[in-house]
Protein backbone atom coordinates (compact mmCIF):
# COMPACT_ATOMS: atom_id res chain seq x y z
CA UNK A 1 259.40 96.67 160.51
CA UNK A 2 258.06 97.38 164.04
CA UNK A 3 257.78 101.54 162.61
CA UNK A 4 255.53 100.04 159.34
CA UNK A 5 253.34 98.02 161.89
CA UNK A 6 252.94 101.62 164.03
CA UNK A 7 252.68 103.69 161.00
CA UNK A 8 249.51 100.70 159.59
CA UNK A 9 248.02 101.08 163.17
CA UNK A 10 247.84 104.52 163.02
CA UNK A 11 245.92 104.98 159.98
CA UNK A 12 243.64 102.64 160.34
CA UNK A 13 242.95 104.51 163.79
CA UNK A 14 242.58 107.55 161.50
CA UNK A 15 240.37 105.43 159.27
CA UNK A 16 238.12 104.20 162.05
CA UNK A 17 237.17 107.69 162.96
CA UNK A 18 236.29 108.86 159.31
CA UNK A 19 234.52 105.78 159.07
CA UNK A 20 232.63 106.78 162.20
CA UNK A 21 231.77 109.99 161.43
CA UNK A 22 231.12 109.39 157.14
CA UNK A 23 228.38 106.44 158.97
CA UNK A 24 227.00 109.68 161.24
CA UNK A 25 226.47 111.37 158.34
CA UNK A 26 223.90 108.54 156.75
CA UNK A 27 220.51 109.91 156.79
CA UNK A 28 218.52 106.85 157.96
CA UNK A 29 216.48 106.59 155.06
CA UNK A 30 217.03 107.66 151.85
CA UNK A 31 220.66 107.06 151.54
CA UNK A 32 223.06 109.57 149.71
CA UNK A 33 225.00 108.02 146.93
CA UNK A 34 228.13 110.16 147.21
CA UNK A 35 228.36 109.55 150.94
CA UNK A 36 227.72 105.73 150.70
CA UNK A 37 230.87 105.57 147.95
CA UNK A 38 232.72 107.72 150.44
CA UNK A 39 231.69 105.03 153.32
CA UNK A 40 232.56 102.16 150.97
CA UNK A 41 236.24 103.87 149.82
CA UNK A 42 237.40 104.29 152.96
CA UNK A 43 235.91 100.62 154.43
CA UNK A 44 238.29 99.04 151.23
CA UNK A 45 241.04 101.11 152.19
CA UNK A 46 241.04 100.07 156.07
CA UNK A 47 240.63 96.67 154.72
CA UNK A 48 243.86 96.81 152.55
CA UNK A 49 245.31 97.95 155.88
CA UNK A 50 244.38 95.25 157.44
CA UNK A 51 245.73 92.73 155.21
CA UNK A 52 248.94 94.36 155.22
CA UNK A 53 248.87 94.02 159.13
CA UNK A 54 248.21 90.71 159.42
CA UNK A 55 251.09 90.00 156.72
CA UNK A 56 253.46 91.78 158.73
CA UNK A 57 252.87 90.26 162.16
CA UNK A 58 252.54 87.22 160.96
CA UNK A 59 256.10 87.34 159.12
CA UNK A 60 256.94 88.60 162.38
């Protein structure tokens, strides 16, 4: 279990930094729609993450 928990953390460390770097890419005003779906999909998918990581540690 402890290897699932690690393997989690590390993508959503992988996640944070295309997160970072999709929100760089923002112009500041007249947003991009393919970049803000890109933003969104990967914000759902470190949420999913998440959720899986607080299931596990809590069943820990």
């Amino acid at each position: 279990m402890q290897d699932k928990i690690e393997d989690i953390k590390k993508k959503m460390d992988v996640l944070e930094t295309l997160i970072r770097e999709t929100r760089a890419r923002l112009p500041a005003h007249s947003t991009k729609p393919p970049i803000m779906m890109e933003l969104l999909d990967l914000e759902d998918e470190y949420d999913i993450l998440l959720g899986k990581l607080n299931e596990l540690t809590v069943e820990k």
